[in-house]
Protein backbone atom coordinates (compact mmCIF):
# COMPACT_ATOMS: atom_id res chain seq x y z
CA UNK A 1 141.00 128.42 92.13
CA UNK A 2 137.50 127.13 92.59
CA UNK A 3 137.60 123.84 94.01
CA UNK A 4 135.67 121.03 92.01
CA UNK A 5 132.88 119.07 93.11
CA UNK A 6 133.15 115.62 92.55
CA UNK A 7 130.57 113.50 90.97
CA UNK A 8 129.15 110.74 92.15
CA UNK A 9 126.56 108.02 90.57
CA UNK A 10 124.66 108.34 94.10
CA UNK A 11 124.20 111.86 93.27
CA UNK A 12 121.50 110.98 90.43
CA UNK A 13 121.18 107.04 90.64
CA UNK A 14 118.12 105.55 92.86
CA UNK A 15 119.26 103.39 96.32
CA UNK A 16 119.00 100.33 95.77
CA UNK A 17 116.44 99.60 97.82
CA UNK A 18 114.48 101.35 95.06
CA UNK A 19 115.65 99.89 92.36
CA UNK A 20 114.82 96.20 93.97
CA UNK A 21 111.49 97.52 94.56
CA UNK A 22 110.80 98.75 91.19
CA UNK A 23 112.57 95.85 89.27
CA UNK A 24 110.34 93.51 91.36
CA UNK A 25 107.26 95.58 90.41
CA UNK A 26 108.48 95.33 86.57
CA UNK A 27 108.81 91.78 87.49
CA UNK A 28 105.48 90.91 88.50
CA UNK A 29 103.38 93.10 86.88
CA UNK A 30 104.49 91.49 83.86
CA UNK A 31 103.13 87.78 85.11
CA UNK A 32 99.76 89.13 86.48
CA UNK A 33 96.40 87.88 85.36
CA UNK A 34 92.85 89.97 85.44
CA UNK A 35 90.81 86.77 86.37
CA UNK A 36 86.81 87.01 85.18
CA UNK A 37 84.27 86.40 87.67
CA UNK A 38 83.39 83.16 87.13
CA UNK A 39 86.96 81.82 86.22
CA UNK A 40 87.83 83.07 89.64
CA UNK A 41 84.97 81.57 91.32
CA UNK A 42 86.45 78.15 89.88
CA UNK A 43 90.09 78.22 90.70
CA UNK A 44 88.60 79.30 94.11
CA UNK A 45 86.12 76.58 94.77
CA UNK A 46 88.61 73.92 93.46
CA UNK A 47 91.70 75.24 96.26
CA UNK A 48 88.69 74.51 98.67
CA UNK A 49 87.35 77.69 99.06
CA UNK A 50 83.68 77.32 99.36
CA UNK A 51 82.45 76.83 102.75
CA UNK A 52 85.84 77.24 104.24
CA UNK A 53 85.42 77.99 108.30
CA UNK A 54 81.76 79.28 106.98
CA UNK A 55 82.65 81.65 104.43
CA UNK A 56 80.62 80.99 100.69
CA UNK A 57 82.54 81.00 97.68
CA UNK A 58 80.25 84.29 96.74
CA UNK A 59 81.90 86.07 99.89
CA UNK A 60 85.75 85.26 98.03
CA UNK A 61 84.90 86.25 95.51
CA UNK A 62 83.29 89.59 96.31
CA UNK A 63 86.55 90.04 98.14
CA UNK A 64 88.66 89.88 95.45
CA UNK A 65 86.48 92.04 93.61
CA UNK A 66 87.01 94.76 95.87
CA UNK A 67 90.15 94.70 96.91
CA UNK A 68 92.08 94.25 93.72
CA UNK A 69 89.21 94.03 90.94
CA UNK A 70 90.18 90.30 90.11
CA UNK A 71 93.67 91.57 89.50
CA UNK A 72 96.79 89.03 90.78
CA UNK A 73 99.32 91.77 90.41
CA UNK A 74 97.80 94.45 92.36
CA UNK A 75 99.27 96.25 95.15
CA UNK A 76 98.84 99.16 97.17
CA UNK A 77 100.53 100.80 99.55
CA UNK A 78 99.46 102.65 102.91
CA UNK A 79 100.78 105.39 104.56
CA UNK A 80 102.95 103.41 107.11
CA UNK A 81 105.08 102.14 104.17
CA UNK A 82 103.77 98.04 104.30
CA UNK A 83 102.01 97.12 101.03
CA UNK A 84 98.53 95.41 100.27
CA UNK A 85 99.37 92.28 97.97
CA UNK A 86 97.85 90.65 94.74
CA UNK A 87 94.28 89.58 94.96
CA UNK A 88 93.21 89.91 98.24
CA UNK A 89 95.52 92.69 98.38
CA UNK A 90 97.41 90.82 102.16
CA UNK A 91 98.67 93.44 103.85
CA UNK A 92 103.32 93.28 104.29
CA UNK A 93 102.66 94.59 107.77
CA UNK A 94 101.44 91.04 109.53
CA UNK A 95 101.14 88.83 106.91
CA UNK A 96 103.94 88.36 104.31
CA UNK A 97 107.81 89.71 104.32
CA UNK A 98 108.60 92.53 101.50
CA UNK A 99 112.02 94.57 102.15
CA UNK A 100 110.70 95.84 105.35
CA UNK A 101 113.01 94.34 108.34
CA UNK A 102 109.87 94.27 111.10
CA UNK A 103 107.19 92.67 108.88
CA UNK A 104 105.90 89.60 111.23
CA UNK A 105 105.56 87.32 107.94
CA UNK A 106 102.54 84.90 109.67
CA UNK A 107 102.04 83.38 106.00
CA UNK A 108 105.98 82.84 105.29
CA UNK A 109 105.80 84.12 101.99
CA UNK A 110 107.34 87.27 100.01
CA UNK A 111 104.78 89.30 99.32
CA UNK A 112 106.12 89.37 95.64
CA UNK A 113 104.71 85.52 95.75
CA UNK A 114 101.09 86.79 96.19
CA UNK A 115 101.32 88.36 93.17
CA UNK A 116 101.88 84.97 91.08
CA UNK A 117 98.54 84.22 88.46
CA UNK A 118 98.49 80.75 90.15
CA UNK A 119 96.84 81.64 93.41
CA UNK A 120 97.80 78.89 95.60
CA UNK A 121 100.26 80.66 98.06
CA UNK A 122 97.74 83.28 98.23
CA UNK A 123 94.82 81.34 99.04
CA UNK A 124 96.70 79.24 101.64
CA UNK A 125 97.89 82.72 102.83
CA UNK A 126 94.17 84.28 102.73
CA UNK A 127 92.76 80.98 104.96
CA UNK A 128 95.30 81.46 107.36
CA UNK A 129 93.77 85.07 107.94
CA UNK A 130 90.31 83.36 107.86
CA UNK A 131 91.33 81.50 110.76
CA UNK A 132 91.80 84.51 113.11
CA UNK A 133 88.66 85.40 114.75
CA UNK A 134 87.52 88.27 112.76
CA UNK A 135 87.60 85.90 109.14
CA UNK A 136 86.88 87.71 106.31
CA UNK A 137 86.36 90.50 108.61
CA UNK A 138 90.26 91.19 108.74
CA UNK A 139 89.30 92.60 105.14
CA UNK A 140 87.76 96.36 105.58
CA UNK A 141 86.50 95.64 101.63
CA UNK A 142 84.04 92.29 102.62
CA UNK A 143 82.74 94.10 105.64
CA UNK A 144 82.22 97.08 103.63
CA UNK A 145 80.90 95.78 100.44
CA UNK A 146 79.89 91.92 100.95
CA UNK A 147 79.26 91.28 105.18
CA UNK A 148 75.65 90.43 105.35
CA UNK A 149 74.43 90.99 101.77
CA UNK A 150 72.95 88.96 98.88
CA UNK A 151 75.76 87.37 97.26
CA UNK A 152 75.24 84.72 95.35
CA UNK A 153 74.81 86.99 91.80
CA UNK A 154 78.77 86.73 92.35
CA UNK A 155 78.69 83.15 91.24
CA UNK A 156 75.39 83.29 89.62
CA UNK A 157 75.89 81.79 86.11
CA UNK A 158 79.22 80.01 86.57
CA UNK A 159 79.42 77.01 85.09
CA UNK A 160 81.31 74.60 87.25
């Protein structure tokens, strides 16, 4: 007689690891926001934003542009396994905890939080990396796109 496998739900189911990270991504895709330009540039300059340890409100905003195109609920993920989080896409691996045990957590935040529409915990989070002694330069997208050029047709037209 052939002996029987049994079946088990692990056998087809996802870990749960997986299923928390897709259930959170269900979560907070469903509560992001695609800001415009100038609406941006707004909620920006009122959390203080503009001139912040020397940095315009035309260099945020470029920054946002390129790392998550405006987009709260964006994230990306590198090859080491940390993720890149909401608007300034802040990276799990330094600055905010996700379900990696050996994330450092400097802004002491989830990094589901910098996914939220209402950008405070991000922007406190994003001028806590401004303080280190790169700035904006902690971003590879502002020194990239927005380090040392024109910016100011990012704000150009925005009626404050």
């Amino acid at each position: 007689m052939e002996a029987r496998r049994s079946w088990t739900p692990r056998s087809w189911l996802c870990p749960p690891v997986m299923m928390l990270l897709v259930l959170t991504s269900l979560l907070s895709s469903s509560e992001a926001k695609v800001y415009s330009r100038c609406e941006l540039a707004k909620v920006l300059r009122d959390f203080g934003l503009d001139g912040y340890r020397g940095y315009s409100l035309a260099d945020w905003v470029c920054l946002a542009y390129f790392t998550s195109g405006f987009n709260t609920g964006a994230v990306g993920h590198e090859a080491d396994g940390s993720t890149n989080n909401g608007i300034f896409q802040i990276n799990s691996r330094k600055w905010c905890k996700n379900l990696t045990p050996d994330s450092s957590n400097r802004c002491q935040v989830y990094c589901s939080d910098l996914l939220n529409p209402n950008l405070k915990v991000t922007v406190i989070c994003a001028m806590k990396i401004a303080q280190e002694p790169q700035g904006l330069g902690n971003w590879e997208a502002w020194r990239h796109h927005c380090q040392g050029k024109e910016l100011s047709y990012w704000v150009d037209g925005c009626d404050f």
